[in-house]
Protein backbone atom coordinates (compact mmCIF):
# COMPACT_ATOMS: atom_id res chain seq x y z
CA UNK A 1 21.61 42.93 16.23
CA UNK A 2 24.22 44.52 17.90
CA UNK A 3 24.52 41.11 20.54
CA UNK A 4 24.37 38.80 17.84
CA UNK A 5 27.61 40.82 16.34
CA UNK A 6 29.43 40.42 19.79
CA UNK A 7 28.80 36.78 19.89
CA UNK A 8 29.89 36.30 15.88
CA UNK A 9 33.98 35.41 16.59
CA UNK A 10 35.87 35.63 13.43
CA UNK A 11 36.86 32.45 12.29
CA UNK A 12 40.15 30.95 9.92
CA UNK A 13 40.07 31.34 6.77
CA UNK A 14 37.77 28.53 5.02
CA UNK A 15 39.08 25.35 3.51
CA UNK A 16 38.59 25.04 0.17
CA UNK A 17 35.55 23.14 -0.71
CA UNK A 18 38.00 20.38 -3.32
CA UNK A 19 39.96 19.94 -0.17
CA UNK A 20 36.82 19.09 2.56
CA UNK A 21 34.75 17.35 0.20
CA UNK A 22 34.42 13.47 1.38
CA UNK A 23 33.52 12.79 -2.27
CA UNK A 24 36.21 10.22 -3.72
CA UNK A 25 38.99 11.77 -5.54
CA UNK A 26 38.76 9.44 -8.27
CA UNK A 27 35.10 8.68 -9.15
CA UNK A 28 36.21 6.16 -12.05
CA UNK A 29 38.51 3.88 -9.73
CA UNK A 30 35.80 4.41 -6.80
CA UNK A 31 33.28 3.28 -9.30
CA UNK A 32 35.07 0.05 -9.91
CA UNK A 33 35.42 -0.92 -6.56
CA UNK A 34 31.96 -0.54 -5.58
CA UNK A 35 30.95 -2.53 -8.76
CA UNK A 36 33.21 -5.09 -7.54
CA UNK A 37 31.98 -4.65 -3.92
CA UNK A 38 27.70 -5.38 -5.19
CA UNK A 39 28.79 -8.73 -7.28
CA UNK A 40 30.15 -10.01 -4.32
CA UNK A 41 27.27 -9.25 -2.18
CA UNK A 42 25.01 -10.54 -4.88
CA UNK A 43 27.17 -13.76 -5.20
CA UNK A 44 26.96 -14.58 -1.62
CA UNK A 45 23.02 -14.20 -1.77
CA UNK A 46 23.24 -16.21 -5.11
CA UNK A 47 24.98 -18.94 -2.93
CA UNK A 48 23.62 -18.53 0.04
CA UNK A 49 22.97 -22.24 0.45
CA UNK A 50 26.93 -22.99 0.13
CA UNK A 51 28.66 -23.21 3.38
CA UNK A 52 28.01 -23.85 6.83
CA UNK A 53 25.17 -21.85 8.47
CA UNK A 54 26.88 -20.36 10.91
CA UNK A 55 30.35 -20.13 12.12
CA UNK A 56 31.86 -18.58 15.26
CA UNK A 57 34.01 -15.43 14.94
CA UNK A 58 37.62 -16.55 16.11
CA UNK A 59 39.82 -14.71 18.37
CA UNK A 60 41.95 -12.84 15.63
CA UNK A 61 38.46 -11.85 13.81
CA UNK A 62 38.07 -9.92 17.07
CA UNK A 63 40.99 -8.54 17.95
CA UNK A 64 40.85 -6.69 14.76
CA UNK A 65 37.77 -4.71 16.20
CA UNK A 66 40.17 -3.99 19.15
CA UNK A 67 41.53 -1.28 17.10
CA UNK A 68 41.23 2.75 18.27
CA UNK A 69 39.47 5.17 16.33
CA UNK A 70 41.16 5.35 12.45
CA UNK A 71 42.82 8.95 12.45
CA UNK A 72 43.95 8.88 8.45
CA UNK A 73 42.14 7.06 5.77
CA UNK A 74 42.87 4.22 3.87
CA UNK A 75 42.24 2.89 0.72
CA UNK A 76 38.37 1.59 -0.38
CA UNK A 77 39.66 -1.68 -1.73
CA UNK A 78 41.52 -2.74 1.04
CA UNK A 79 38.84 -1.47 3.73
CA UNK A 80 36.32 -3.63 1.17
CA UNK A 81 39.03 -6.59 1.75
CA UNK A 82 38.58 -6.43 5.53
CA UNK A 83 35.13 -7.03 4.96
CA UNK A 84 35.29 -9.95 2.86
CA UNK A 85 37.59 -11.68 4.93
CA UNK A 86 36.42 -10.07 9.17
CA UNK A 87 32.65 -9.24 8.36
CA UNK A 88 30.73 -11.28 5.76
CA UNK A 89 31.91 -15.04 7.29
CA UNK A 90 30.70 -14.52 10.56
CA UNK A 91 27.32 -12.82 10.21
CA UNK A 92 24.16 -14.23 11.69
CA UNK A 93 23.46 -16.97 8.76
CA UNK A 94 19.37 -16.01 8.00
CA UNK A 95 20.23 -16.14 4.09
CA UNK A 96 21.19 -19.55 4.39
CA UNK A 97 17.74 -22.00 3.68
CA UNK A 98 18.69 -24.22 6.94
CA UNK A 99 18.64 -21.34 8.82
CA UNK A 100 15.80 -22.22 11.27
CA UNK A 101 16.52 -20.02 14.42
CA UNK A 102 13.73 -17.18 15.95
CA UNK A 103 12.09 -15.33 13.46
CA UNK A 104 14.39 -13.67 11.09
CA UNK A 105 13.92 -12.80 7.09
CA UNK A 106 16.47 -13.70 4.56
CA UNK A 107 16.42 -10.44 2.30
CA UNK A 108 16.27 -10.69 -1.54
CA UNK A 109 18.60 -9.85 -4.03
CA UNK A 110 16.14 -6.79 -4.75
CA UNK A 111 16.23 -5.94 -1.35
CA UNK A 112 19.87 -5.25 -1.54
CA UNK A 113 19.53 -2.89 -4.96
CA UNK A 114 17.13 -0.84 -2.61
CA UNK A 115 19.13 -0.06 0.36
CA UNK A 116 22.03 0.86 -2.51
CA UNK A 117 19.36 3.47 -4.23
CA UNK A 118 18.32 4.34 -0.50
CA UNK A 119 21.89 5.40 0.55
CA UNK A 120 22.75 7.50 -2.24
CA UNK A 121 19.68 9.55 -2.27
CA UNK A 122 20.12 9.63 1.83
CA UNK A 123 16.62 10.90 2.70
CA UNK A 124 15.29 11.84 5.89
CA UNK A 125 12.15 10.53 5.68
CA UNK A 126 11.06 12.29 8.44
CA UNK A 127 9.05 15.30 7.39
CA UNK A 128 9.36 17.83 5.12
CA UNK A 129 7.38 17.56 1.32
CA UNK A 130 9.25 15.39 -0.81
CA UNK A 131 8.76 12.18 -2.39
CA UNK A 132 10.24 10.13 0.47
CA UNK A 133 7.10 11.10 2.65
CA UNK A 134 4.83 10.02 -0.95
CA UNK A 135 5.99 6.69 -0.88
CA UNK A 136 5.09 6.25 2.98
CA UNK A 137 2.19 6.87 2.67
CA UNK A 138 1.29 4.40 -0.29
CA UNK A 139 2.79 1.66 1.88
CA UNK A 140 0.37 2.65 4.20
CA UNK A 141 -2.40 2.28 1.94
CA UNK A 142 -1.14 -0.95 0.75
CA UNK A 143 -1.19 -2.33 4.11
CA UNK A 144 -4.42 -0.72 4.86
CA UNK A 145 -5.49 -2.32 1.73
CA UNK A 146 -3.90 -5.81 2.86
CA UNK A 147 -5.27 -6.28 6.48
CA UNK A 148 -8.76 -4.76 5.28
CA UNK A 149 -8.33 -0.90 7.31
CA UNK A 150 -10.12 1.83 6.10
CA UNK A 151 -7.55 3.57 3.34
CA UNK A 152 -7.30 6.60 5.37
CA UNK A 153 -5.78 4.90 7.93
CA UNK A 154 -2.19 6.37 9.38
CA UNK A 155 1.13 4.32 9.43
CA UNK A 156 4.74 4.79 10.03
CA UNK A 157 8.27 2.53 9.82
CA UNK A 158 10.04 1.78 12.80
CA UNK A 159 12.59 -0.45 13.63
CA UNK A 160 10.81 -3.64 14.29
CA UNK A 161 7.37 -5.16 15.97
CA UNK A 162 8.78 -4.99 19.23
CA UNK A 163 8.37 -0.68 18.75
CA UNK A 164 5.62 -0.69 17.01
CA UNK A 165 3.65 -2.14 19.52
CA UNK A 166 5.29 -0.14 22.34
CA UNK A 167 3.71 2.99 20.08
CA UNK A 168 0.44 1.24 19.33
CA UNK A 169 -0.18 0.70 23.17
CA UNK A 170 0.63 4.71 23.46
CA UNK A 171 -1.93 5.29 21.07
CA UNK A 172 -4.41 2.72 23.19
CA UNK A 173 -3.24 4.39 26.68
CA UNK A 174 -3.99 8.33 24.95
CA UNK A 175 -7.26 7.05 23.54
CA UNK A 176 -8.00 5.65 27.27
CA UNK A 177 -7.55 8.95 28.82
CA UNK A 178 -7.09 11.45 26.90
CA UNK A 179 -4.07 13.42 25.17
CA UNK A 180 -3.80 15.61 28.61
CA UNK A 181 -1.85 12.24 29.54
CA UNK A 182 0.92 13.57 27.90
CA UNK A 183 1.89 16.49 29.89
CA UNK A 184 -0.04 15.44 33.42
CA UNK A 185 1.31 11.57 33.28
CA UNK A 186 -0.82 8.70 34.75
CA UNK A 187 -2.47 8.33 38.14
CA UNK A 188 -3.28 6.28 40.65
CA UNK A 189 -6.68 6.82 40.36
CA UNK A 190 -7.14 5.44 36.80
CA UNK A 191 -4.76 2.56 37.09
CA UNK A 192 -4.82 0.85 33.08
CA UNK A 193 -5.32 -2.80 32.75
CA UNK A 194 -3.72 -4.62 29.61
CA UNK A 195 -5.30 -8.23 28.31
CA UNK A 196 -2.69 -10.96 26.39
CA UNK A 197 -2.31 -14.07 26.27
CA UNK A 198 0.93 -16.64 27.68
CA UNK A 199 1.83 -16.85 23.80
CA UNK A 200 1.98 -12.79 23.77
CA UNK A 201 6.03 -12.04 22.90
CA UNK A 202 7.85 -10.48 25.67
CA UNK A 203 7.56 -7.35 24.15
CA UNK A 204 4.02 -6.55 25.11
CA UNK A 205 5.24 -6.63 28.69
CA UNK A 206 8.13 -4.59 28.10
CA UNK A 207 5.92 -1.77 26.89
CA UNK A 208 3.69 -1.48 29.65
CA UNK A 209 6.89 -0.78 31.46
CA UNK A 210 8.59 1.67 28.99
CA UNK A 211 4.47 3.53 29.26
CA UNK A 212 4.54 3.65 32.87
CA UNK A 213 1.41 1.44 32.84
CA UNK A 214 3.66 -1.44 34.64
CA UNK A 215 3.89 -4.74 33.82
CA UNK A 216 2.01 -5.91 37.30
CA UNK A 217 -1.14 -4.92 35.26
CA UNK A 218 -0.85 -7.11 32.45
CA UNK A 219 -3.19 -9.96 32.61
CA UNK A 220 -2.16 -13.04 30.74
CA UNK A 221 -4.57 -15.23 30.02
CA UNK A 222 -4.14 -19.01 29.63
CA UNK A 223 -4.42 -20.56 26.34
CA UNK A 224 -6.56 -23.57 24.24
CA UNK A 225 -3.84 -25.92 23.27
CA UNK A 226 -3.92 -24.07 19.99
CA UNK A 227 -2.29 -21.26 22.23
CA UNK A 228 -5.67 -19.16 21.35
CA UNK A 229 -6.59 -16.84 24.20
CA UNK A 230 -9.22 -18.21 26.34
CA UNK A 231 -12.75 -16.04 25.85
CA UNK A 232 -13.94 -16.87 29.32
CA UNK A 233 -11.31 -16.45 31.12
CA UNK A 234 -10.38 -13.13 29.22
CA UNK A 235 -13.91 -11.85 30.60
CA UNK A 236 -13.85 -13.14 33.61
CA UNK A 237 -10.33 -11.05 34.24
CA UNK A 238 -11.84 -7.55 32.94
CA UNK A 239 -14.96 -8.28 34.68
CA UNK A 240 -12.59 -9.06 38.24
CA UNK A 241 -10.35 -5.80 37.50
CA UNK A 242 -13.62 -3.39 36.67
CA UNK A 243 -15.00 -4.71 40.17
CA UNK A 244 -11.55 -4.14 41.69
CA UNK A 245 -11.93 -0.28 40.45
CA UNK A 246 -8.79 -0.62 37.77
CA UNK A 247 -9.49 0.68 34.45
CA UNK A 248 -9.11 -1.91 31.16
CA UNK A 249 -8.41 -0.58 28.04
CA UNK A 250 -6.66 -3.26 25.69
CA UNK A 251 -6.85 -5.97 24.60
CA UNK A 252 -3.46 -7.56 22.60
CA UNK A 253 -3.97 -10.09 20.18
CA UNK A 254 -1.91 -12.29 18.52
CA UNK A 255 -1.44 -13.14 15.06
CA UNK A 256 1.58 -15.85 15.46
CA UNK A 257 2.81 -16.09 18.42
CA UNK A 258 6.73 -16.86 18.87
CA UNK A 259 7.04 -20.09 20.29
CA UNK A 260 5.16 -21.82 18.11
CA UNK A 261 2.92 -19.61 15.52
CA UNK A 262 -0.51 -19.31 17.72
CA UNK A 263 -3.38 -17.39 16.63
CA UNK A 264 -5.86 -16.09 18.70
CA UNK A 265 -9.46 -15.66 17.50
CA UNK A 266 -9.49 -12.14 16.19
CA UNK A 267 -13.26 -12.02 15.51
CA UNK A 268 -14.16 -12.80 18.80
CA UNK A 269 -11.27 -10.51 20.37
CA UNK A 270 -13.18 -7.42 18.45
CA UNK A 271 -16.49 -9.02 19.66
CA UNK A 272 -15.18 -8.46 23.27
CA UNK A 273 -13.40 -5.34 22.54
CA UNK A 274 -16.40 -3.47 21.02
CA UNK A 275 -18.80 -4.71 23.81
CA UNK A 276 -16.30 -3.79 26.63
CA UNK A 277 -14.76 -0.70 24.95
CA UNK A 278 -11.41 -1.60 24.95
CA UNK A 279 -8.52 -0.56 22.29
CA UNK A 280 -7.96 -4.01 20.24
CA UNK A 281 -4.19 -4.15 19.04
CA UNK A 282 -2.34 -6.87 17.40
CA UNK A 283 1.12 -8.35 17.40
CA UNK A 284 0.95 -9.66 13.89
CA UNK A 285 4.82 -9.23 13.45
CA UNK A 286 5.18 -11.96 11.14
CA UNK A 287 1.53 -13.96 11.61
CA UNK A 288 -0.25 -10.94 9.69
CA UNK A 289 1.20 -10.99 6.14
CA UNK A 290 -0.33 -14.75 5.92
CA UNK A 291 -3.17 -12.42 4.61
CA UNK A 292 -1.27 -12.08 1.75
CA UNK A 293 -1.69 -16.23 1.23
CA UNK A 294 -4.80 -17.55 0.04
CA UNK A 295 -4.31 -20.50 1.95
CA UNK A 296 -3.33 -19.01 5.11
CA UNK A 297 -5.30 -15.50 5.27
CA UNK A 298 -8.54 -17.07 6.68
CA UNK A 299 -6.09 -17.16 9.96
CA UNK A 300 -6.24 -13.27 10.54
CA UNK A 301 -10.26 -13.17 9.86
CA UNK A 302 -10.98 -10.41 12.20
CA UNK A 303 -8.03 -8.55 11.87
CA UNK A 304 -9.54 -6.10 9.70
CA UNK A 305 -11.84 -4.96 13.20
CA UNK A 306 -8.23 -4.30 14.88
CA UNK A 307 -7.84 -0.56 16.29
CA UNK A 308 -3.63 -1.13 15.49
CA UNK A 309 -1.54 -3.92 13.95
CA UNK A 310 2.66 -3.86 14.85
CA UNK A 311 4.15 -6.20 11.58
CA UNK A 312 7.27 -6.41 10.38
CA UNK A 313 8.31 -6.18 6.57
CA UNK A 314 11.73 -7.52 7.38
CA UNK A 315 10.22 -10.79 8.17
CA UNK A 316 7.68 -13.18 5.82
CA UNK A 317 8.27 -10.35 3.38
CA UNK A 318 11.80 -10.21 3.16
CA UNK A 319 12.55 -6.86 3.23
CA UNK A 320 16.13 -6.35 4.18
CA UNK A 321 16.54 -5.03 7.82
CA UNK A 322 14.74 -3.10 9.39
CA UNK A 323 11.53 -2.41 8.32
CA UNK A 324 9.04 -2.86 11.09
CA UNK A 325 5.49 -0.88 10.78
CA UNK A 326 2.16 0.32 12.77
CA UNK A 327 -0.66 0.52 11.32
CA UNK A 328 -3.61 2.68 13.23
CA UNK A 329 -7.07 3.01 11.80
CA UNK A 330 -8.09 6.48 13.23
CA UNK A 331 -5.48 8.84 12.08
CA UNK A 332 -6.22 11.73 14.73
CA UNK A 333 -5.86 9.79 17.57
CA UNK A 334 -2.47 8.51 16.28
CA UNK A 335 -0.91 12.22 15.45
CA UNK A 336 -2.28 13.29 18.61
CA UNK A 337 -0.05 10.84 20.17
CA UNK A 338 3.20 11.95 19.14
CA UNK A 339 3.03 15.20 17.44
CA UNK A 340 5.38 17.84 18.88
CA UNK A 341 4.85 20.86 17.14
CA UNK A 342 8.12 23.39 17.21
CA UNK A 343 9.66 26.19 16.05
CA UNK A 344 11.98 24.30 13.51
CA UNK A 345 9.46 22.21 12.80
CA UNK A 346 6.47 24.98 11.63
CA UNK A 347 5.13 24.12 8.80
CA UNK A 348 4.48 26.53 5.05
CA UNK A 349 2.13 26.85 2.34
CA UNK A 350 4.89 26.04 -0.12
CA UNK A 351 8.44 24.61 -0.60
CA UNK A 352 9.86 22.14 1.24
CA UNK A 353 7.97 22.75 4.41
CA UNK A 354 4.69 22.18 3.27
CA UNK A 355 2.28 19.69 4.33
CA UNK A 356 0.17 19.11 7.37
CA UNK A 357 0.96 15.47 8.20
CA UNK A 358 4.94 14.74 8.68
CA UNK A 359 5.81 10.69 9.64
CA UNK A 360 7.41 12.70 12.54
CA UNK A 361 3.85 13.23 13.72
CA UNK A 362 3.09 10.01 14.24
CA UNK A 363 5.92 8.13 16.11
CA UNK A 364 8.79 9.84 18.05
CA UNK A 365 11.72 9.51 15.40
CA UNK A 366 12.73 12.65 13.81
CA UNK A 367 15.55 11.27 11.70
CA UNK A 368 14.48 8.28 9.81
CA UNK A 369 15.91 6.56 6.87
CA UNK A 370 13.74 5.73 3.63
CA UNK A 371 12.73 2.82 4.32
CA UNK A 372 9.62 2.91 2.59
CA UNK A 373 11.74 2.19 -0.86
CA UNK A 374 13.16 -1.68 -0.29
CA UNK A 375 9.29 -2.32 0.69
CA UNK A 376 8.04 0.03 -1.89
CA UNK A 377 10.75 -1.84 -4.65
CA UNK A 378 10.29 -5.53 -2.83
CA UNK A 379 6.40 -5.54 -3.95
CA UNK A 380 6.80 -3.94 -7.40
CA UNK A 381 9.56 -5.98 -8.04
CA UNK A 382 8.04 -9.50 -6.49
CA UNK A 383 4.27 -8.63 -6.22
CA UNK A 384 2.24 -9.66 -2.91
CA UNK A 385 0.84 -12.72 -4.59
CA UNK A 386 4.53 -14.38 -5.18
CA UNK A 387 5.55 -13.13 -1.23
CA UNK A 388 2.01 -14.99 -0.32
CA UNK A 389 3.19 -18.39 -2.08
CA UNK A 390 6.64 -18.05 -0.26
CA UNK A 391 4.89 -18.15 3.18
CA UNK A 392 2.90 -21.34 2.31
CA UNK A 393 5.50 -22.85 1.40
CA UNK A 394 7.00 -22.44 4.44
CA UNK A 395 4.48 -23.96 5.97
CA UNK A 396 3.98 -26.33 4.05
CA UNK A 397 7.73 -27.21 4.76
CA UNK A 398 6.69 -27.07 8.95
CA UNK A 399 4.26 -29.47 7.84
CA UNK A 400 6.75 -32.09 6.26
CA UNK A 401 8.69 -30.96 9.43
CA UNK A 402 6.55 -32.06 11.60
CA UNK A 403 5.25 -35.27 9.85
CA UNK A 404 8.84 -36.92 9.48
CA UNK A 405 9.38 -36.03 13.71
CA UNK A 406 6.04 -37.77 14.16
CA UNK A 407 7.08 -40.91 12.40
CA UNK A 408 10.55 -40.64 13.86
CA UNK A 409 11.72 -42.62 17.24
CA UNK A 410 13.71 -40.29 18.27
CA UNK A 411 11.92 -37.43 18.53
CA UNK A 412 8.47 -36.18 19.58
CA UNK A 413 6.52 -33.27 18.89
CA UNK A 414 6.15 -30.45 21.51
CA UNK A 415 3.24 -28.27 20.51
CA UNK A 416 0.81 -27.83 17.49
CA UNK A 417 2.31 -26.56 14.27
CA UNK A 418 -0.62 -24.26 12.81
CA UNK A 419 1.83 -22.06 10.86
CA UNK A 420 5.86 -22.45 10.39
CA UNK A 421 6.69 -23.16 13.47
CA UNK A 422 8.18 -26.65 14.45
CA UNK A 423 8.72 -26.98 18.24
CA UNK A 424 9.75 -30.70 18.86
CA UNK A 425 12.30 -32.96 21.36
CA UNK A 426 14.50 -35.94 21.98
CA UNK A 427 12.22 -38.63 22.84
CA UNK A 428 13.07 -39.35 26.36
CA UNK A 429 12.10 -37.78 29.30
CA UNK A 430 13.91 -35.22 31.16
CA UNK A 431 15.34 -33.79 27.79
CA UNK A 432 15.87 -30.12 28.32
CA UNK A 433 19.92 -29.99 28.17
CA UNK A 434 20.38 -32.49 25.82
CA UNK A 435 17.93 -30.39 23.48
CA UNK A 436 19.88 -27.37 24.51
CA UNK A 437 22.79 -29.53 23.50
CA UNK A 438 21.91 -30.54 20.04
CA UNK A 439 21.37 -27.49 18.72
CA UNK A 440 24.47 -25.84 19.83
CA UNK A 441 26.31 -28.91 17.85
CA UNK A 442 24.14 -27.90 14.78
CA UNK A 443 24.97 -24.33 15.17
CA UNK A 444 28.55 -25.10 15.69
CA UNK A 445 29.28 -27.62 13.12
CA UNK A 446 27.53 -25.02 11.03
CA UNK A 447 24.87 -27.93 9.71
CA UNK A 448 21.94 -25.95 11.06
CA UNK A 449 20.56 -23.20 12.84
CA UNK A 450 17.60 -23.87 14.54
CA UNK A 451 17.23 -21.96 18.72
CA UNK A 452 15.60 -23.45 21.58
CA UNK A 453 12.39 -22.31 23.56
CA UNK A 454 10.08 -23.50 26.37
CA UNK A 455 7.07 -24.97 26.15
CA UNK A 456 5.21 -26.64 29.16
CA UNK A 457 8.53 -25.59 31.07
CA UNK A 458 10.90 -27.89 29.56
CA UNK A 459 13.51 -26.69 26.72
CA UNK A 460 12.68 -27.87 23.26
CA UNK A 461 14.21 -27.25 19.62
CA UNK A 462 12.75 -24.88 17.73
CA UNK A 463 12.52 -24.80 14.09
CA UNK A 464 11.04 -21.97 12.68
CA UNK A 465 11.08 -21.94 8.91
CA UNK A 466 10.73 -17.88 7.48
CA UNK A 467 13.16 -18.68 4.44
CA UNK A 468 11.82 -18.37 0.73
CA UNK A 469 14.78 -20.46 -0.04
CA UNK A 470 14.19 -23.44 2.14
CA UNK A 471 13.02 -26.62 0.01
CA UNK A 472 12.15 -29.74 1.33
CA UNK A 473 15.69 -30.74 0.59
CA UNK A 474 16.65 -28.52 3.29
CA UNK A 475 14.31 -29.98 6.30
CA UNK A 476 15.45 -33.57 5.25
CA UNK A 477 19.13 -32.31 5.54
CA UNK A 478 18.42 -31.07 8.98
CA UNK A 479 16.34 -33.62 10.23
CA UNK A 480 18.92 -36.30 8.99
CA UNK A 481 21.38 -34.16 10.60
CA UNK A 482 19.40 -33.69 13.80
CA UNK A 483 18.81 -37.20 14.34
CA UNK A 484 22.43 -38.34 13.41
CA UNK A 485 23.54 -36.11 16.30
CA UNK A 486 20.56 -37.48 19.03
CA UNK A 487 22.85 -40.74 18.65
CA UNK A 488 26.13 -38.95 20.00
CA UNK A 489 24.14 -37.45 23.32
C-alpha cells in the first residue's frame, strides 16, 4: 500500500458536477429542438421519393468540413441547421425508390425510432448481464428459427456480411485444426484450401488474407449460367489439392451473389461437404432472408445443413445501418474461437458480471452498440411475413425490369435475373464506356441510381432493386429515363 500512496499525486480541487455535466442546461428548449430535429428526419423518409436521387456535394458543402477541431460550443439549433442544409442533401440516396445501385437497404421509419431509443439507453452490448445481451440472443433464435439451425445455435452483430464471413471462416479454419491455432499460428505443413465460386463477393478472398490462409488458396470454381457452382468441377479441385498434399476445409456458398443474385445449390454443397468433411459456410448477405418469402425461400433449400451463414439485417430487412450477423450452429466451436478470458473480464455468480456466455465471446468486438433493438423493434413492429412480401416484390419488380429491356431495341440483357438483380446493356457491341457513361448521367442528373459491374468482361448497368418503396412506377421512370439518355451517347 505504501507504493500505491507514492504514486497517488494530489490533484485540483474537483469541478463541480452542475458545471462538467454535458447534460443540456435547458432540458425544455433542448427538448424542442430534438422534437423538431425527428419530424424532419421522419419527413424526409415520408418523402423520400421527392427529389433527385442523388446529388453531388459542391465545393462550399466541403469546405465547411475544412474546419479545425470546435474549441467552444455552439448552439443545438443552429448545429441542427448545418445539418439540414451540409449533411442531409448530399447523402448516398438508398431511401429514394429509384435508388438501384449495389446492395444497400432503405431503413424504415421504425428503424429510425430504434436507433433514437438505442442512443439514449447507450448500451454496451458487449458483455456483462443485462437486457441488451437478452435481446441478442432472441435474435439469434429467430434467425436460427428462420434459416432452420438448431435453436441453440450461437450468433453475434457485426458490422456487415463482409465481417461476418471473415469470422465464420475463423471459426471453419479453428474447427480445421484445432484452437492451438490461435497461439501457434498456421504452418506450412497443413496448408488450408478454401472452395467458392466466380460469383463469390470479393470479400471471401479478402478473408483468407486477413486469416493468413492467403488468397493463392482459394479455388474458384466456374459457374452454370445460373452462376451455380459447378459440382464436378468443385470435386475435381478438392480431389487435385488432397493429391497435391494441401488440406481443404471449406466450402463457401452463395445465397445471392452480387452481380447478379446467383444461388448455388445448397443441398448438394452439404452433400459434398458432409462426404468430404469440409466446414460449409454461406454468404447469404442479402440472398438468405428470401427464406422469409414463400415464394422465394425454396431458393435457400439446404441452407438449414450450413455449418455458418454471414447475412445482413441492414439489407432485404431494412434495418437501419449496420446490422450485419453470423450465425454458427455449434456454439463451442464458435466461443472457442474468440473468447479471451481476462482479468477485467472474470466473470460472478451475481450482479452485473454474471453469466457464462458474453457476445464478446464470440467475435472480437468488446464495445458494441445495441444493435439487437432496431432488428428486435423492425420485426415486432413489421413482422417477418410483411419483410417477406417486400422482397418479392422486389423481384417481382426485376422481373418487369427485365421483361420491358427484353422487348426494348435498345438494350439487351446481360445475365439471368433469378432474384432482384437486373444486369443489362446498350444494344451494340463494344458497349462498356458508354454503359459506364449512362449511368453516371443518371446519377448526376439525379434521375437514377443504378452502378455498373462486369459480367463476361465487359461493363454493364446494374440495377439492383432492395427498396420496399420501389413500385413499378419507379422501373418505368428509370427505364424511360435510361433509354431517353441511350439516344444522347
Amino acid at each position: 500500500m505504501g507504493q500505491v500512496a507514492r504514486l497517488i499525486r494530489p490533484m485540483a480541487a474537483p469541478t463541480a458536477a452542475a458545471d462538467a455535466s454535458l447534460d443540456p442546461a435547458d432540458w425544455n428548449q433542448f427538448r424542442a429542438e430534438a422534437h423538431a430535429a425527428l419530424d424532419r428526419a421522419l419527413t424526409r423518409l415520408e418523402h423520400a421519393g421527392d427529389g433527385p436521387v442523388w446529388r453531388p456535394t459542391p465545393a462550399a458543402a466541403r469546405a465547411r468540413f475544412e474546419a479545425p477541431l470546435p474549441v467552444g460550443s455552439r448552439d443545438l439549433a443552429e448545429v441542427l441547421g448545418d445539418v439540414e442544409a451540409l449533411i442531409a442533401p448530399y447523402v448516398v440516396g438508398n431511401t429514394h425508390p429509384r435508388f438501384f445501385g449495389w446492395a444497400h437497404g432503405a431503413g424504415t421509419p421504425v428503424g429510425v425510432v430504434a436507433e433514437l431509443i438505442a442512443a439514449a439507453l447507450d448500451a454496451n452490448c458487449g458483455g456483462r448481464d443485462h437486457i441488451g445481451t437478452v435481446v441478442e440472443g432472441q435474435i439469434a433464435r429467430w434467425a436460427a428459427e428462420a434459416f432452420g439451425f438448431p435453436p441453440e445455435s450461437s450468433g453475434v452483430f457485426v458490422t456487415g456480411a463482409s465481417q461476418a464471413n471473415f469470422l465464420g471462416l475463423l471459426v471453419a479454419r479453428d474447427a480445421a485444426l484445432g484452437h492451438g491455432v490461435r497461439a501457434s499460428g498456421l504452418k506450412a505443413d497443413s496448408q488450408l484450401t478454401v472452395y467458392a465460386s466466380t460469383e463469390a463477393h470479393a470479400c471471401v478472398r479478402q478473408a483468407l488474407e486477413l486469416a493468413g490462409v492467403g488468397s493463392s488458396f482459394l479455388r474458384q470454381i466456374e459457374t452454370s449460367a445460373m452462376g451455380a457452382m459447378r459440382l464436378d468441377v468443385l470435386r475435381g479441385a478438392i480431389a487435385r489439392d488432397r493429391e497435391a498434399g494441401l488440406t481443404p476445409f471449406l466450402i463457401v456458398g452463395t445465397a445471392g451473389g452480387v452481380n447478379f443474385g446467383a444461388f448455388d445449390d445448397l443441398t448438394a454443397l452439404a452433400d459434398i461437404a458432409a462426404a468430404e468433411r469440409l466446414w460449409l459456410h454461406v454468404d447469404g448477405a442479402f440472398g438468405a432472408l428470401t427464406t422469409l418469402s414463400a415464394e422465394l425461400k425454396p431458393l435457400t433449400r439446404g441452407l438449414e445443413r450450413a455449418h455458418s451463414v454471414a447475412f445482413d439485417f441492414h439489407k432485404w430487412a431494412h434495418v437501419p445501418y449496420d446490422a450485419g450477423f453470423l450465425l454458427v450452429r455449434d456454439p463451442a466451436l464458435h466461443k472457442q474461437t474468440f473468447a479471451a478470458p481476462a482479468a477485467y473480464l472474470s466473470r460472478a455468480e451475481r450482479g452485473l458480471a454474471a453469466g457464462d456466455d458474453w457476445p464478446c465471446d464470440f467475435g472480437p468486438d468488446l464495445s458494441r452498440g445495441f444493435r439487437a433493438l432496431k432488428v428486435w423493434l423492425t420485426f415486432q413492429t413489421l413482422g417477418a411475413e410483411a419483410i417477406g412480401r417486400a422482397i418479392a416484390a422486389n423481384c417481382a419488380a426485376a422481373r418487369h425490369l427485365a421483361a420491358r429491356i427484353e422487348a426494348s431495341r435498345v438494350f439487351a440483357l446481360a445475365a439471368p435475373v433469378p432474384l432482384n438483380i437486373v444486369c443489362f446493356s446498350l444494344a451494340e457491341e463494344g458497349t462498356g464506356e458508354r454503359n459506364r457513361e449512362l449511368v453516371m448521367r443518371l446519377q448526376e442528373r439525379g434521375l437514377a441510381a443504378p452502378s455498373t459491374t462486369r459480367i463476361g468482361g465487359c461493363e454493364v448497368i446494374r440495377a439492383a432493386i432492395f427498396n420496399h418503396r420501389t413500385s413499378l412506377a419507379d422501373v418505368d421512370a428509370f427505364f424511360d429515363d435510361a433509354t431517353a439518355i441511350a439516344v444522347e451517347l
